[in-house]
PDB file of N, CA and C in Angstrom:
ATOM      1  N   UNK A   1       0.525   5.007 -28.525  1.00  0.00           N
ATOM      2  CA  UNK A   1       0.278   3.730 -27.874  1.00  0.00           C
ATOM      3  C   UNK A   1      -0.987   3.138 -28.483  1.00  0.00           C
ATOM      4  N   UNK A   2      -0.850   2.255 -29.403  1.00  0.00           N
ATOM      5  CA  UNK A   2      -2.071   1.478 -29.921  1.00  0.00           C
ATOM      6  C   UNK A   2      -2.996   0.676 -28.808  1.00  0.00           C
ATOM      7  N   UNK A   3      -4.044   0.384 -29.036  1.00  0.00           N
ATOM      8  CA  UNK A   3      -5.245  -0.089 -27.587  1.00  0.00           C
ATOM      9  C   UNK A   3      -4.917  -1.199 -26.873  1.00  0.00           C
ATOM     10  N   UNK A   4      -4.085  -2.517 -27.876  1.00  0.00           N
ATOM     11  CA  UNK A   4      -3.898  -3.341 -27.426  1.00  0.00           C
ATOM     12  C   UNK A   4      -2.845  -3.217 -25.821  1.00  0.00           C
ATOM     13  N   UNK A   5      -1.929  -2.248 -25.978  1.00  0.00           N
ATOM     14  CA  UNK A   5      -0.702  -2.253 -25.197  1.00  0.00           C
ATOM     15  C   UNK A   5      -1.690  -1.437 -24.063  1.00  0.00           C
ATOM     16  N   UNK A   6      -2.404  -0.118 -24.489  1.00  0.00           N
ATOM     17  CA  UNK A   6      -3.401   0.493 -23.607  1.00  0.00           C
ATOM     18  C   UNK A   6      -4.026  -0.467 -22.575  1.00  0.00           C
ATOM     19  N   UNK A   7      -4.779  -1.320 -23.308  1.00  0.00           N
ATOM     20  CA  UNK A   7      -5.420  -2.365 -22.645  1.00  0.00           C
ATOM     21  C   UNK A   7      -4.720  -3.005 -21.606  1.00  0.00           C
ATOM     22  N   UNK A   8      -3.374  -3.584 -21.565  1.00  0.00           N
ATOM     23  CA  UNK A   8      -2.669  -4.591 -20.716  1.00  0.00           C
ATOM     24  C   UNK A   8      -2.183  -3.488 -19.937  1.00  0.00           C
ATOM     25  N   UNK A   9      -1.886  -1.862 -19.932  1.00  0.00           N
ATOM     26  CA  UNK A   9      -1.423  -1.138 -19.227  1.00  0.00           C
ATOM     27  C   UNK A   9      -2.713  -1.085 -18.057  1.00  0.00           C
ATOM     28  N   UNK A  10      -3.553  -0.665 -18.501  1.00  0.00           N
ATOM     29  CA  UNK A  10      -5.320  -0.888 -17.852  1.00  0.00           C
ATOM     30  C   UNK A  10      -5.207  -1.925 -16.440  1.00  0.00           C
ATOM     31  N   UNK A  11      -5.444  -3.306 -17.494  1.00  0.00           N
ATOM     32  CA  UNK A  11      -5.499  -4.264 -16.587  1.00  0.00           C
ATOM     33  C   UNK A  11      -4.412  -4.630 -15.752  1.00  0.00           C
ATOM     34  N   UNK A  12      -3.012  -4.214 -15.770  1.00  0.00           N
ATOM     35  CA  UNK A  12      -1.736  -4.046 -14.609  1.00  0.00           C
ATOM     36  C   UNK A  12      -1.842  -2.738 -13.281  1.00  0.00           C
ATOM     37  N   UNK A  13      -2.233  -1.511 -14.114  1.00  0.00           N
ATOM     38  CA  UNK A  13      -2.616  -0.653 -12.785  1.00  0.00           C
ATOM     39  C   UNK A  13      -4.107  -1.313 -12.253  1.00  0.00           C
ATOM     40  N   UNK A  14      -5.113  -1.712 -12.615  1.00  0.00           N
ATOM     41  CA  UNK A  14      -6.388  -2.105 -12.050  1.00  0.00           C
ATOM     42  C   UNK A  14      -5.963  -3.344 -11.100  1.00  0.00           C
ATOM     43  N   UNK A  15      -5.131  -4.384 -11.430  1.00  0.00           N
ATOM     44  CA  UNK A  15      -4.863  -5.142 -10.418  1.00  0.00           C
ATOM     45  C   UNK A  15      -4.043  -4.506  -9.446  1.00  0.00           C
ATOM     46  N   UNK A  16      -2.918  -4.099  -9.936  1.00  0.00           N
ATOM     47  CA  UNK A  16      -2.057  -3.781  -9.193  1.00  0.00           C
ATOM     48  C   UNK A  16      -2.999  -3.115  -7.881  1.00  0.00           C
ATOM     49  N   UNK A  17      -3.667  -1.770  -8.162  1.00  0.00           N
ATOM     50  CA  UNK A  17      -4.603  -0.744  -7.341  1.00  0.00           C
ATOM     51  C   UNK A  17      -5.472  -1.373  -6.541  1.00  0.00           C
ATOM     52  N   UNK A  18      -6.450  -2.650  -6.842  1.00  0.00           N
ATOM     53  CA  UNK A  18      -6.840  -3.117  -5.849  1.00  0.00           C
ATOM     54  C   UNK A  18      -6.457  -4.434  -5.092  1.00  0.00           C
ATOM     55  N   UNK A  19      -5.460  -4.887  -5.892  1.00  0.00           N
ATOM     56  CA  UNK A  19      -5.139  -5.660  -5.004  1.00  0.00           C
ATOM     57  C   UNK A  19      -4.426  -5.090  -3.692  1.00  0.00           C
ATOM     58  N   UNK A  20      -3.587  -3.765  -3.718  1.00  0.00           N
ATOM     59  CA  UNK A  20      -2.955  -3.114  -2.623  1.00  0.00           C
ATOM     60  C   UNK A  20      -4.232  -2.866  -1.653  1.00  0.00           C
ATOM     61  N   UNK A  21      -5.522  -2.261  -2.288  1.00  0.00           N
ATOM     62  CA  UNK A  21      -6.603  -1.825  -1.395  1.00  0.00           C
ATOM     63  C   UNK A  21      -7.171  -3.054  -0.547  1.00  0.00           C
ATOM     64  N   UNK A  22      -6.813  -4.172  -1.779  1.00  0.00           N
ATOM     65  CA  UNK A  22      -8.122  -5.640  -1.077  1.00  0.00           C
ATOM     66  C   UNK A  22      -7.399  -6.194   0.458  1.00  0.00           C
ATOM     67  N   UNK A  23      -5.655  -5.931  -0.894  1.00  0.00           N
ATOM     68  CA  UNK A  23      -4.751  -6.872   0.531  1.00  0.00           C
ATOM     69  C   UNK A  23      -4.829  -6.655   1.680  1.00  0.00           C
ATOM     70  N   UNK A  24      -4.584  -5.163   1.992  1.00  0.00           N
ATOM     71  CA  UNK A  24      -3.644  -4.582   3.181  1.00  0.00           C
ATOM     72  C   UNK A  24      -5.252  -3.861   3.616  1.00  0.00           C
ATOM     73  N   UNK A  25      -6.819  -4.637   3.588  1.00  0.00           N
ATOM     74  CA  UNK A  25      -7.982  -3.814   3.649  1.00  0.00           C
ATOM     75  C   UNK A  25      -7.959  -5.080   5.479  1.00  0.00           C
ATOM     76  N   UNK A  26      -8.348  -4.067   6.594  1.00  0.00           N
ATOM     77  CA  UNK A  26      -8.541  -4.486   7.728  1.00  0.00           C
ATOM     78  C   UNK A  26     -10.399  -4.227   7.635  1.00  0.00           C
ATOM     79  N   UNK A  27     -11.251  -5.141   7.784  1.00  0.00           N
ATOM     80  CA  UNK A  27     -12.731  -4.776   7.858  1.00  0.00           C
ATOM     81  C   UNK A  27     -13.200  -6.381   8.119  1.00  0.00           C
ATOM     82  N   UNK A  28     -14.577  -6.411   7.795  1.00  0.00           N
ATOM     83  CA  UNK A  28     -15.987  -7.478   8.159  1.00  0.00           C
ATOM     84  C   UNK A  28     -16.349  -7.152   7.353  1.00  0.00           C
ATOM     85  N   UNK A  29     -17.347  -8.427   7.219  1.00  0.00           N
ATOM     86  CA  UNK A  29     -17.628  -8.695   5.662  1.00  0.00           C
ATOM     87  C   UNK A  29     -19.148  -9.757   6.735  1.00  0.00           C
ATOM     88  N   UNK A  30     -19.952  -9.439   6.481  1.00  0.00           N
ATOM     89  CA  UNK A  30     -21.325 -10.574   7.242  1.00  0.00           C
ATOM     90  C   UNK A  30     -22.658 -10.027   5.913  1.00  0.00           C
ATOM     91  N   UNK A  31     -23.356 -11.497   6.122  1.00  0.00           N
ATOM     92  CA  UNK A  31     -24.643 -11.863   4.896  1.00  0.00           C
ATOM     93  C   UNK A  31     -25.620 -12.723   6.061  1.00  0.00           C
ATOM     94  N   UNK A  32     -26.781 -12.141   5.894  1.00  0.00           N
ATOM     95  CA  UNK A  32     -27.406 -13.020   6.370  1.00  0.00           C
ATOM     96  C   UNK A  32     -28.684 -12.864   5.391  1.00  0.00           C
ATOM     97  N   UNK A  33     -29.129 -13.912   5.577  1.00  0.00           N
ATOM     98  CA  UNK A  33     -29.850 -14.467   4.875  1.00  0.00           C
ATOM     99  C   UNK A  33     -31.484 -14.666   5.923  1.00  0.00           C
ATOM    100  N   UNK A  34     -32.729 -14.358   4.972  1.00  0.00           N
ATOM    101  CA  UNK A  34     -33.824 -14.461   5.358  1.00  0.00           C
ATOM    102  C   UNK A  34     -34.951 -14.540   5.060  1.00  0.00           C
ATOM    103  N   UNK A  35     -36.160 -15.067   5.377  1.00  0.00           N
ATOM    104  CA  UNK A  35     -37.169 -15.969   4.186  1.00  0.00           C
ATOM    105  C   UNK A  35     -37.560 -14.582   3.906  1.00  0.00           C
ATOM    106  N   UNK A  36     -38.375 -13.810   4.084  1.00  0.00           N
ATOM    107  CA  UNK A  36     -39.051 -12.677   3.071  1.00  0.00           C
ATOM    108  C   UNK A  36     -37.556 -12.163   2.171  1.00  0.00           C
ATOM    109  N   UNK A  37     -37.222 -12.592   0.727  1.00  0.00           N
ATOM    110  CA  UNK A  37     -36.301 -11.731   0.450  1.00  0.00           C
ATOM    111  C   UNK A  37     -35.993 -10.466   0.952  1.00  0.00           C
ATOM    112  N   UNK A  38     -36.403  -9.810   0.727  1.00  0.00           N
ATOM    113  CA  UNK A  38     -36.689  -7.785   1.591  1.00  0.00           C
ATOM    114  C   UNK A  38     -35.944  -8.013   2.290  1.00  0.00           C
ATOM    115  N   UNK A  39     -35.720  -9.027   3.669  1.00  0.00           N
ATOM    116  CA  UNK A  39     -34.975  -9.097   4.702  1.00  0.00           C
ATOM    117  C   UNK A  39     -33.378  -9.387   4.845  1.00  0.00           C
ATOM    118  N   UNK A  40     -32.982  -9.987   3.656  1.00  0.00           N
ATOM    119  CA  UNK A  40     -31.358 -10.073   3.083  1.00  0.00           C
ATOM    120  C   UNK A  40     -30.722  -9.078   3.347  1.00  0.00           C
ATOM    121  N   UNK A  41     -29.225  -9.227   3.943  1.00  0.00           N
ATOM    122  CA  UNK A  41     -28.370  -7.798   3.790  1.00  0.00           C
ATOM    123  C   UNK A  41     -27.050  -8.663   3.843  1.00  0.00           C
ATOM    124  N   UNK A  42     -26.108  -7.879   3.319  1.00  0.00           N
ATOM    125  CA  UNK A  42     -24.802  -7.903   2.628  1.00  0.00           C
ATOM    126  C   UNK A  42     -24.424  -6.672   3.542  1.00  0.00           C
ATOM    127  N   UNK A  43     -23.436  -7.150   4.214  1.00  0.00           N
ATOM    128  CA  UNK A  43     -22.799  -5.534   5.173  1.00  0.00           C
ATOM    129  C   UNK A  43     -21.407  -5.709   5.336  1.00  0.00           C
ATOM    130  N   UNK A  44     -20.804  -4.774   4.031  1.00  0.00           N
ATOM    131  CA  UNK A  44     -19.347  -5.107   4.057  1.00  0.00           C
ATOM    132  C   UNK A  44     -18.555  -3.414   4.601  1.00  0.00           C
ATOM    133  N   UNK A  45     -16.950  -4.026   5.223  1.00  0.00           N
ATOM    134  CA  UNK A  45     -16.638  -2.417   5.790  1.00  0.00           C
ATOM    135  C   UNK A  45     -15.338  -2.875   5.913  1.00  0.00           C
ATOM    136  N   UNK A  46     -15.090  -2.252   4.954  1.00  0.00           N
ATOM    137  CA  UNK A  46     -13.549  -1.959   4.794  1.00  0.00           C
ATOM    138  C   UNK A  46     -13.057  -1.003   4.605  1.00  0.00           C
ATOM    139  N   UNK A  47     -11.699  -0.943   5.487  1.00  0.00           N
ATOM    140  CA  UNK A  47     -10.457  -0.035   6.080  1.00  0.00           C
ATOM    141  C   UNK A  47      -9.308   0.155   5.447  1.00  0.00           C
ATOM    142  N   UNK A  48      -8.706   0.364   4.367  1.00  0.00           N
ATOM    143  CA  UNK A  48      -7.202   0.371   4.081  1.00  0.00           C
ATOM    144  C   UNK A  48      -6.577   2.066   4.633  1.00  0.00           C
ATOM    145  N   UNK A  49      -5.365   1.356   5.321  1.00  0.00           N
ATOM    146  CA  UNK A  49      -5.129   2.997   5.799  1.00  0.00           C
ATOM    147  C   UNK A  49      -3.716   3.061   5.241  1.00  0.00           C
ATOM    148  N   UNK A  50      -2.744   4.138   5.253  1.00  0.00           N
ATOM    149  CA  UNK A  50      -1.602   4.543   4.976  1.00  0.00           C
ATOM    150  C   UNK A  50      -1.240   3.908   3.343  1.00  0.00           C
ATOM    151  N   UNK A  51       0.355   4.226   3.227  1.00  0.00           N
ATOM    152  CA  UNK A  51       0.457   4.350   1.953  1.00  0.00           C
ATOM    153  C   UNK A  51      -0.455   3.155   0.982  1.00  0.00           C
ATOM    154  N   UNK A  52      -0.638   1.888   1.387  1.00  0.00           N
ATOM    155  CA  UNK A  52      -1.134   1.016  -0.066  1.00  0.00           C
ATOM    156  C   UNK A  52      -2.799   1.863  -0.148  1.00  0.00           C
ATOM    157  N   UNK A  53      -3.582   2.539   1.008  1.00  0.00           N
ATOM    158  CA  UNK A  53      -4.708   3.342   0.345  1.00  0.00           C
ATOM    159  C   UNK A  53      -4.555   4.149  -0.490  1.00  0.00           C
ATOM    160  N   UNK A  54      -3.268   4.703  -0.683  1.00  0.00           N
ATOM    161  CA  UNK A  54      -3.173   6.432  -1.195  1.00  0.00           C
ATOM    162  C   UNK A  54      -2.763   5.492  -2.647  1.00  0.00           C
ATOM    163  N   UNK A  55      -1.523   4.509  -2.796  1.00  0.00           N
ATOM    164  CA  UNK A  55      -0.727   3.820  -3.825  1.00  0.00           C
ATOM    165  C   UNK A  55      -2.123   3.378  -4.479  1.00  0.00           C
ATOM    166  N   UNK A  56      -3.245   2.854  -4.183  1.00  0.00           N
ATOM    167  CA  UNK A  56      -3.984   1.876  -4.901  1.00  0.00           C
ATOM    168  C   UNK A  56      -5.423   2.779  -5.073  1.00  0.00           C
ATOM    169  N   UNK A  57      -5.451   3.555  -4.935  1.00  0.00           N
ATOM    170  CA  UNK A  57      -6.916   3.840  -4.975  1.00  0.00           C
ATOM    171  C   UNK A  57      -5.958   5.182  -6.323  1.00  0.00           C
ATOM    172  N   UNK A  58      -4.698   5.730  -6.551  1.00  0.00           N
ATOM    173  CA  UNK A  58      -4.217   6.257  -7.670  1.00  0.00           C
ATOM    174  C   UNK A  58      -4.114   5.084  -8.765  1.00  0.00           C
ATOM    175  N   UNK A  59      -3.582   4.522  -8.686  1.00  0.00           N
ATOM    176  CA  UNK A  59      -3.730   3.040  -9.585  1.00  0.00           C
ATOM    177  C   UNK A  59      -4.525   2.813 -10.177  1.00  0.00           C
ATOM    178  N   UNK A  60      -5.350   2.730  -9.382  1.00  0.00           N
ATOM    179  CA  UNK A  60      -7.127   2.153  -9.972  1.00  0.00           C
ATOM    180  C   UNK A  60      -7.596   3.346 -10.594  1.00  0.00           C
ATOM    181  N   UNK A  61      -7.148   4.492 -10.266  1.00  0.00           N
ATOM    182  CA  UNK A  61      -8.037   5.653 -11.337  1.00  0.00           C
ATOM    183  C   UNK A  61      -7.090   5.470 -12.517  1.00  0.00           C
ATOM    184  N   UNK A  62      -5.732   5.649 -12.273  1.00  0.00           N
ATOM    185  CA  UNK A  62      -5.034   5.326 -13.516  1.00  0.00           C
ATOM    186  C   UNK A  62      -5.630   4.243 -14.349  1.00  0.00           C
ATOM    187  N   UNK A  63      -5.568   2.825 -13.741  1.00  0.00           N
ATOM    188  CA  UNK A  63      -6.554   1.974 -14.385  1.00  0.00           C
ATOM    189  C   UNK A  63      -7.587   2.227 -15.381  1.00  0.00           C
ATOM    190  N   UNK A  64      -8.254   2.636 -14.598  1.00  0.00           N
ATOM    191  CA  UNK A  64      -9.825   3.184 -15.142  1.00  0.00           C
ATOM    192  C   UNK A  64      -9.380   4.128 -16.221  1.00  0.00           C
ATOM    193  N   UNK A  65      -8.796   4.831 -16.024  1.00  0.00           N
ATOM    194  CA  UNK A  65      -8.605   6.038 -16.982  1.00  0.00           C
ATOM    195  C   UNK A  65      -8.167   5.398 -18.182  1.00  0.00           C
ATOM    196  N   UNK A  66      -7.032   4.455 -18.004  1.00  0.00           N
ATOM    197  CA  UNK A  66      -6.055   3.635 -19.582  1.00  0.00           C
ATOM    198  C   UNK A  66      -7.107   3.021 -20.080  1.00  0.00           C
ATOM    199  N   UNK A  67      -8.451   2.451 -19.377  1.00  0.00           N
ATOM    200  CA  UNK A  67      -9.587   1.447 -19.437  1.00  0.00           C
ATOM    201  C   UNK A  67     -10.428   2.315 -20.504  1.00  0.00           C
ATOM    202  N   UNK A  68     -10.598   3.749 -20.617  1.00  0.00           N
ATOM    203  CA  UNK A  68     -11.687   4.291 -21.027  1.00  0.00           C
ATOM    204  C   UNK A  68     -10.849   4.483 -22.446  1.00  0.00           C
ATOM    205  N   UNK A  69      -9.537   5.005 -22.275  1.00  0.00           N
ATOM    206  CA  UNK A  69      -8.705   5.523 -23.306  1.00  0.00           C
ATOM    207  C   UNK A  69      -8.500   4.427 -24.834  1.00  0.00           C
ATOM    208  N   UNK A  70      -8.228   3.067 -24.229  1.00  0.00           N
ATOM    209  CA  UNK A  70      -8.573   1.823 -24.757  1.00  0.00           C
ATOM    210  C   UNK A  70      -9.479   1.282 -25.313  1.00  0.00           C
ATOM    211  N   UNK A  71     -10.518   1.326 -24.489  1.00  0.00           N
ATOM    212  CA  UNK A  71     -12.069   1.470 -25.450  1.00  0.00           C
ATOM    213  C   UNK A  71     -12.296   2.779 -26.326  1.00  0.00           C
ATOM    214  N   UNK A  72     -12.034   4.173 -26.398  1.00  0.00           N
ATOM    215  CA  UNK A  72     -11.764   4.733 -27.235  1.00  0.00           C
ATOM    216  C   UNK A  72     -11.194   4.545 -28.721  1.00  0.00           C
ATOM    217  N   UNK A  73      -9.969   3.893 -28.495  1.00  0.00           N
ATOM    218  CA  UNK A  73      -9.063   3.719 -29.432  1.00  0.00           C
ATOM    219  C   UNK A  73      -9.674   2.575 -30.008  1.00  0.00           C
ATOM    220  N   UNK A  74     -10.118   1.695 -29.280  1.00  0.00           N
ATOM    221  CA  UNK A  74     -10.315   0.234 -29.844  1.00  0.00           C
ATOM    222  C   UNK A  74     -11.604   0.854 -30.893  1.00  0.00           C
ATOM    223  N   UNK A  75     -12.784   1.598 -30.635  1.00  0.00           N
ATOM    224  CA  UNK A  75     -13.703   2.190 -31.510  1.00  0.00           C
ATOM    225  C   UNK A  75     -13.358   3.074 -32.501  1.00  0.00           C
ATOM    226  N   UNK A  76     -12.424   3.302 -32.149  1.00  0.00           N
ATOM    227  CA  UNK A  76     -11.846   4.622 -33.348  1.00  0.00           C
ATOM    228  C   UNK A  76     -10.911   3.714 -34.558  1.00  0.00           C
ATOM    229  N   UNK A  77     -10.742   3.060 -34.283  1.00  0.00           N
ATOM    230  CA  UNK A  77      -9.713   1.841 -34.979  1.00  0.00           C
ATOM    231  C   UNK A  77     -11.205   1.009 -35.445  1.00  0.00           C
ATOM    232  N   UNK A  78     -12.068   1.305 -35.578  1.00  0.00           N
ATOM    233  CA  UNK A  78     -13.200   0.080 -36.534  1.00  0.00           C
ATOM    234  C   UNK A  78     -13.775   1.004 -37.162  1.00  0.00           C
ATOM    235  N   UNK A  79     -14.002   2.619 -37.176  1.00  0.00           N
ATOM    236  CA  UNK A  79     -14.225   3.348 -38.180  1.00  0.00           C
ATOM    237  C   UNK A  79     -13.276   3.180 -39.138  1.00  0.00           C
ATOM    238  N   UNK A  80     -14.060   2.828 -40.795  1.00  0.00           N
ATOM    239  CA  UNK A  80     -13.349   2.734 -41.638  1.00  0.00           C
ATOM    240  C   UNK A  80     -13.019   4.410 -42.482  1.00  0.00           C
ATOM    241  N   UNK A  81     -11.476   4.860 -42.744  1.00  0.00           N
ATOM    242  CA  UNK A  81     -11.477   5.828 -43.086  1.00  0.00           C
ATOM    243  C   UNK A  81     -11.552   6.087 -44.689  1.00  0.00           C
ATOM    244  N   UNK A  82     -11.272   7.143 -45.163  1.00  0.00           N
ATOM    245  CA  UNK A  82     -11.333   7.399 -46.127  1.00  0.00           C
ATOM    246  C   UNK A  82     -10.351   6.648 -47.590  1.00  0.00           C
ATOM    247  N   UNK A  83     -10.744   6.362 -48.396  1.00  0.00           N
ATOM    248  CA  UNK A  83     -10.022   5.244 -49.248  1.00  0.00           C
ATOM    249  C   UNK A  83      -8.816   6.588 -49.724  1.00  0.00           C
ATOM    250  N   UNK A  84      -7.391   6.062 -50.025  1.00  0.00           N
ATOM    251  CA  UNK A  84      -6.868   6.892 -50.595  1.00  0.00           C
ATOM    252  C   UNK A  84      -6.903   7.530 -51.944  1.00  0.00           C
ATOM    253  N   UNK A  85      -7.368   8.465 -52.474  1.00  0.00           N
ATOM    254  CA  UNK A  85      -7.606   8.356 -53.685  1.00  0.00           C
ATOM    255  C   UNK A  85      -5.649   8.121 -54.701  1.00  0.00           C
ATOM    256  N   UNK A  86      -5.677   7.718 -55.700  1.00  0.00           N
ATOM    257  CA  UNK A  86      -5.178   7.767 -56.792  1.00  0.00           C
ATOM    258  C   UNK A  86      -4.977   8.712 -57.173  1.00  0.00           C
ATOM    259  N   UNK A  87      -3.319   9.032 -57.512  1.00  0.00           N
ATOM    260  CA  UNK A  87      -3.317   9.900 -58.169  1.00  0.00           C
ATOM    261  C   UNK A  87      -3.570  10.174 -59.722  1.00  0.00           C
ATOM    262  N   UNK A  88      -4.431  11.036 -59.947  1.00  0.00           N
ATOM    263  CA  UNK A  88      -4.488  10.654 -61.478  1.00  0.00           C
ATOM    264  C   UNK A  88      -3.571  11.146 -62.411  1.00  0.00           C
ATOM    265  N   UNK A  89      -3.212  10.565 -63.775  1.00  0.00           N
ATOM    266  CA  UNK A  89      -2.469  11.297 -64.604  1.00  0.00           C
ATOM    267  C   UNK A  89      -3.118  11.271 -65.838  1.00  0.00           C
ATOM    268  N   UNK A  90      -2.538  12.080 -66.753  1.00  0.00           N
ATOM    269  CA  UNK A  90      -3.055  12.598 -67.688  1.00  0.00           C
ATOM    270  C   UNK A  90      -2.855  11.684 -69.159  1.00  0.00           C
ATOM    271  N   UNK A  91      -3.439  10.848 -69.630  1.00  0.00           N
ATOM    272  CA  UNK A  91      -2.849  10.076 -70.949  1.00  0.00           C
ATOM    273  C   UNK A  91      -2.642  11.607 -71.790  1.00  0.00           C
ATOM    274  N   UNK A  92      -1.543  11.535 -72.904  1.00  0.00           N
ATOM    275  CA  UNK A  92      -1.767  12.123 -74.420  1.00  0.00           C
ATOM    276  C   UNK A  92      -2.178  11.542 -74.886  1.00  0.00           C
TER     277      UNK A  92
END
């Protein structure tokens, strides 16, 4: 499997995986905001339960995993290899 196809395999389980987690995620999500920066908070809490947790959180490692495999390949594919040599022959 060359990187390019790697790649689009990547980015189909990575959506696929969280969008099941984002969709079917029951939680709160609150920001408040306050003059000493320091005092800011972001307090998010989310729930996905039954199969789309178990379906999407495998996904997304699959994801991740085709993600790393891809950048692999994509670096291993810009090392230039060895020139072929010629075979030589012999004039009389």
């Amino acid at each position: 499997m060359n990187c390019e196809r790697c790649l689009i395999a990547a980015a189909v389980f990575l959506v696929t995986g969280l969008g099941l987690i984002f969709g079917f995620t029951h939680g709160t999500l609150g920001f408040g905001a306050a003059y000493p920066v320091a005092g800011t908070a972001l307090e998010v809490s989310l729930k996905t339960t039954g199969l789309p947790a178990l379906a999407g959180l495998i996904s997304t490692l699959v994801g991740v995993l085709l993600l790393i495999i891809a950048l692999v390949q994509a670096l291993v594919a810009q090392v230039p290899s060895e020139p072929a040599k010629a075979p030589t022959t012999k004039v009389a």
